[in-house]
Protein backbone atom coordinates (compact mmCIF):
# COMPACT_ATOMS: atom_id res chain seq x y z
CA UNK A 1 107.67 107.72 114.60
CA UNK A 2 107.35 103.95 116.09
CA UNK A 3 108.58 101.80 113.38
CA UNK A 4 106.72 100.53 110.80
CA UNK A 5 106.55 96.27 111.02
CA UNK A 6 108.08 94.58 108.48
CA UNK A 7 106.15 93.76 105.28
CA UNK A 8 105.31 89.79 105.13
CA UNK A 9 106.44 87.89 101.99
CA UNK A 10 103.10 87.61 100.41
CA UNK A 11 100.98 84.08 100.01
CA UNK A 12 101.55 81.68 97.03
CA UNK A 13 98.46 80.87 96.91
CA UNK A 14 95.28 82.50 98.05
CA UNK A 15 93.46 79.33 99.42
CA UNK A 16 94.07 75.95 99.72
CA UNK A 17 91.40 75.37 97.74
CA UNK A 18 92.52 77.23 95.04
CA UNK A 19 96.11 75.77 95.08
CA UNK A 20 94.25 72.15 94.73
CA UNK A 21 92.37 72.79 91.65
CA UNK A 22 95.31 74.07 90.17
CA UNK A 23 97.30 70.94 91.25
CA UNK A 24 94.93 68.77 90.07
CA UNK A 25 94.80 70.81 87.13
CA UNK A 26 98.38 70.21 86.82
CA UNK A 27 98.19 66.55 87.17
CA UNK A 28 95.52 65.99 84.48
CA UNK A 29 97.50 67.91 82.00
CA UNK A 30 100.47 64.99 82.80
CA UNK A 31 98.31 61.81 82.19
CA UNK A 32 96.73 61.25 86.17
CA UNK A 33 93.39 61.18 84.98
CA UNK A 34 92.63 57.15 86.11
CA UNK A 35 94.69 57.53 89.72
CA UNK A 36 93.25 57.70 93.03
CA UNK A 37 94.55 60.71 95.04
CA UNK A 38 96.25 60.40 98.64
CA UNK A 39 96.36 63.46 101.37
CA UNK A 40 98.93 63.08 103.73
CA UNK A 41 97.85 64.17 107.06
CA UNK A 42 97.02 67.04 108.21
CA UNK A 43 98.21 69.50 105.58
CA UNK A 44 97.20 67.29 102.59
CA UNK A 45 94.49 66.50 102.84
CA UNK A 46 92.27 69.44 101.90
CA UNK A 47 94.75 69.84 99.01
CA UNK A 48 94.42 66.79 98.29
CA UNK A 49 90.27 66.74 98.35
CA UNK A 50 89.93 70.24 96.00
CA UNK A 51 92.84 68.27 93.21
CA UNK A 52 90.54 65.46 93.16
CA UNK A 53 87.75 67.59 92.69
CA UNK A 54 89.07 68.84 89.62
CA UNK A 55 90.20 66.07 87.93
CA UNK A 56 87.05 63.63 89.08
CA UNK A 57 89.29 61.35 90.82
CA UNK A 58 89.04 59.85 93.88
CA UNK A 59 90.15 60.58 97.04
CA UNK A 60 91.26 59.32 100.71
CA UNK A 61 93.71 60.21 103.30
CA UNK A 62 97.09 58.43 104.98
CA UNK A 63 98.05 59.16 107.67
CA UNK A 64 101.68 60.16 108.63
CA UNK A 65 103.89 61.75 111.34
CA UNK A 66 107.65 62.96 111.30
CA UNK A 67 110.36 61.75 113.41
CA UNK A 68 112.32 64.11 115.77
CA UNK A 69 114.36 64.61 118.10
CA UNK A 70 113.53 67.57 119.75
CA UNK A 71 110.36 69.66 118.96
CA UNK A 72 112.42 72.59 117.32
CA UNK A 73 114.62 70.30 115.57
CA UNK A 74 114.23 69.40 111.98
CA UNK A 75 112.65 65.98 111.28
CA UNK A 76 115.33 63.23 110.86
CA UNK A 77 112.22 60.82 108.80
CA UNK A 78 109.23 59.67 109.32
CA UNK A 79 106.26 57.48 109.85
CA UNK A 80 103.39 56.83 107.16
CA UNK A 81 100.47 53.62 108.49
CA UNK A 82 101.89 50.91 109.30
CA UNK A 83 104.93 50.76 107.05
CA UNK A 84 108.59 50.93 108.44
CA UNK A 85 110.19 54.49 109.10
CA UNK A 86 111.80 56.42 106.82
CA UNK A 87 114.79 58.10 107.81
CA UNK A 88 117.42 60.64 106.42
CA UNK A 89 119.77 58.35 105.26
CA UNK A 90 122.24 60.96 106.53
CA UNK A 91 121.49 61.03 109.94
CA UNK A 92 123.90 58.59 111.74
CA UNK A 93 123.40 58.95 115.63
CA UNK A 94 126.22 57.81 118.04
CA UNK A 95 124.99 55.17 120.83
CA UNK A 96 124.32 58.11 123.00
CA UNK A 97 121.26 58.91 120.91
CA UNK A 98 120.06 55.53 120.07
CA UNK A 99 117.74 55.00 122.75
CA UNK A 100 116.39 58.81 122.52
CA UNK A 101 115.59 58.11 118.09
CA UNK A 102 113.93 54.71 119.59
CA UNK A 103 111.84 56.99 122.09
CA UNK A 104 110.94 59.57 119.02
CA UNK A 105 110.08 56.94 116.78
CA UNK A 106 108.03 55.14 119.60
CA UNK A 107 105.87 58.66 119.42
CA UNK A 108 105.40 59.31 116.33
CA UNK A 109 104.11 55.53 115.71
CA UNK A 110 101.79 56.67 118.62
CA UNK A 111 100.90 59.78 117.09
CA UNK A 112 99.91 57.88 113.69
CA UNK A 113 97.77 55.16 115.67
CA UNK A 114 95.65 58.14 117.79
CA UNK A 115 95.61 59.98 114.32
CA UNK A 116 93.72 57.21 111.81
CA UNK A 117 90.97 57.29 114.80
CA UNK A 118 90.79 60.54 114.11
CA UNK A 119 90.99 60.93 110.36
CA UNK A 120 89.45 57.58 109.45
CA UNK A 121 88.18 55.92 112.57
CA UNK A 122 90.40 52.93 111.55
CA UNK A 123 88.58 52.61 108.47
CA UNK A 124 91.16 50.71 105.83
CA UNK A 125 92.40 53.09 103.51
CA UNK A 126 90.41 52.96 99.83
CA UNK A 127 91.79 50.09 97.81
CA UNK A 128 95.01 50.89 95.73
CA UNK A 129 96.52 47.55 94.26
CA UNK A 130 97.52 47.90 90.91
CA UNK A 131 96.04 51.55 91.10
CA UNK A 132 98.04 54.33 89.96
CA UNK A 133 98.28 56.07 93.08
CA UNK A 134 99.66 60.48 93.74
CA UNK A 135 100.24 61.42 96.98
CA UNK A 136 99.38 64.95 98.59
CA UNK A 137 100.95 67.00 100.95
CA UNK A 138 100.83 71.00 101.83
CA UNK A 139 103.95 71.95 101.23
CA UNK A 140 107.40 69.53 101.31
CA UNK A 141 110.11 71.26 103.41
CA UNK A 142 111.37 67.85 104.22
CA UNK A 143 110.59 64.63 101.93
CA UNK A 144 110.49 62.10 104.57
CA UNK A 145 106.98 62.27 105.13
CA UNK A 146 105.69 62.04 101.59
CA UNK A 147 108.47 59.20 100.91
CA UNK A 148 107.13 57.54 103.32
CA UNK A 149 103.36 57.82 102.84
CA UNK A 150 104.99 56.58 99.37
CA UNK A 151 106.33 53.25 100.65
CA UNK A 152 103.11 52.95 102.23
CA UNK A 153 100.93 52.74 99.15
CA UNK A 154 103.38 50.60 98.06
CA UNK A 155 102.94 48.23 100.81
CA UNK A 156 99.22 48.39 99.94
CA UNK A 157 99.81 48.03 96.37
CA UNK A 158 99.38 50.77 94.49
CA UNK A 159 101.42 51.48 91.47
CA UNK A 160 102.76 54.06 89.12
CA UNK A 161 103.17 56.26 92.44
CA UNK A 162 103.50 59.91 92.11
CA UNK A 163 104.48 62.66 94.43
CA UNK A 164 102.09 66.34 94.43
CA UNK A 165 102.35 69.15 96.30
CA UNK A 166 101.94 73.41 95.63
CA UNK A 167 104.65 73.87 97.09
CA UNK A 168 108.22 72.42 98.22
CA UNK A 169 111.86 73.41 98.80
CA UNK A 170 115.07 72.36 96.34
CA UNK A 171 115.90 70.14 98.08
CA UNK A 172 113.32 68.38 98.81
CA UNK A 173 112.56 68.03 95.43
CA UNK A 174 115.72 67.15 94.90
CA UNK A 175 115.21 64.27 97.33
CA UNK A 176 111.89 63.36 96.06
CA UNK A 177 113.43 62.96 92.67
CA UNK A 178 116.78 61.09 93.10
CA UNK A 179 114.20 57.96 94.59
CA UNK A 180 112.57 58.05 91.11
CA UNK A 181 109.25 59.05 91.99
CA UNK A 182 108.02 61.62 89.62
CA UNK A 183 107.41 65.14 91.45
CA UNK A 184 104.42 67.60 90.49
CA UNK A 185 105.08 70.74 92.20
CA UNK A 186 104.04 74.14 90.37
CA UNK A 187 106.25 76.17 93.01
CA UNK A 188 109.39 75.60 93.63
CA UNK A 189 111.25 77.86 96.45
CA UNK A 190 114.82 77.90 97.19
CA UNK A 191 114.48 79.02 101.16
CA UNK A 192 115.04 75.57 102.64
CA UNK A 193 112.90 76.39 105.52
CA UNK A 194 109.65 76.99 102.87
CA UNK A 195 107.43 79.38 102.57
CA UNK A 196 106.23 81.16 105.70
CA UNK A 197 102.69 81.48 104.53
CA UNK A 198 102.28 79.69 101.19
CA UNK A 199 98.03 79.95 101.31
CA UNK A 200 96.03 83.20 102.24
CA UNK A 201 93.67 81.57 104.10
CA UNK A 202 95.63 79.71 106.63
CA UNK A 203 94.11 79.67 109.80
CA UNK A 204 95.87 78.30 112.38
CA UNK A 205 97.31 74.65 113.15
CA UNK A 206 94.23 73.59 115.31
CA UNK A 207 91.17 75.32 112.64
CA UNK A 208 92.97 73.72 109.95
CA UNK A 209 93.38 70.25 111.86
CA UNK A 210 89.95 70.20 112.29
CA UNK A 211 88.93 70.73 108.89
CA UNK A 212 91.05 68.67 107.42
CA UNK A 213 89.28 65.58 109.55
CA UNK A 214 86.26 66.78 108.62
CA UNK A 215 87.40 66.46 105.08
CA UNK A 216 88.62 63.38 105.58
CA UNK A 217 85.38 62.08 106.97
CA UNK A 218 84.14 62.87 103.75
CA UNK A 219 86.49 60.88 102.06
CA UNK A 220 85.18 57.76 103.47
């Protein structure tokens, strides 16, 4: 008999949808019922649109890329707007890589310019000083992107920031926590490469892309 392909570890969540009512669910239930919510593009956002959706709050998008070296590396931090990066404070290149982490920086600022055409047509994010202010990603492997989406609505002035997602890893959380930012995350997993397939109805990275700018749109 050929042999039989291994069973997949089964979805978290069954849609994205689903996972962002619950979140925002989750979030009501802790006080965030006068905040304006934040996807962090491109897994965010749709998250991010169904939470606000069930709480009545509003909703907008920032947009943010990570920093790497090498496409099948891990991230080493991140770029959120306009704001500086954020890097793993425990990444310390030699000089041999300094002017390869100024090239990958370079690109992911260039990725986040091409990407607020896309997402918001450089329309200025919703206005968040003095706002309490929860930011929204997919799933946090790695916190760099969602800390620094964080010191971007900081920049803008938002306040009493919070940090949502379904789903992260340990030590992310971990992370997320030690820089004082509260964390809501109803699933926790120890893998620290994250959940395979944490929502049922993923689709793919470009059918998702493209409705999560269409969500974004939305936003606006």
């Amino acid at each position: 008999m050929p042999d039989q392909p291994s069973a997949s570890r089964p979805s978290l969540y069954p849609t994205k949808s689903s996972a962002g009512a619950l979140l925002g669910q989750q979030l009501a239930a802790r006080g965030y019922t006068s905040c304006i919510l934040l996807g962090i593009t491109p897994d965010g956002v749709e998250v991010a649109a169904h939470a606000a959706k069930a709480m009545g709050a509003p909703f907008d998008v920032l947009v943010a890329a990570f920093i790497r070296l090498g496409s099948n590396l891990a991230p080493i931090g991140a770029m959120a707007e306009d704001s500086p990066a954020e890097m793993d404070p425990d990444f310390q290149p030699g000089m041999n890589l300094l002017e390869k982490l100024q090239s990958a920086i370079d690109e992911s600022r260039a990725r986040v310019r091409q990407d607020l055409v896309l997402y918001r047509t450089h329309r200025p994010v919703k206005k968040l000083a003095g706002r309490a202010t929860v930011i929204v990603d997919g799933q946090v492997i790695f916190p760099w992107k969602v800390l620094a989406a964080a010191k971007a609505a900081e920049r803008l002035g938002a306040r009493q920031l919070a940090i949502a997602t379904p789903v992260a890893t340990e030590a992310a959380a971990e992370r997320v926590r030690a820089r004082q930012y509260p964390l809501v995350c109803p699933s926790v997993v120890v893998d620290p490469r994250g959940h395979p397939s944490p929502y049922g109805d993923a689709a793919g990275e470009t059918p998702e892309r493209l409705k999560s700018i269409i969500i974004a749109h939305q936003a606006a």
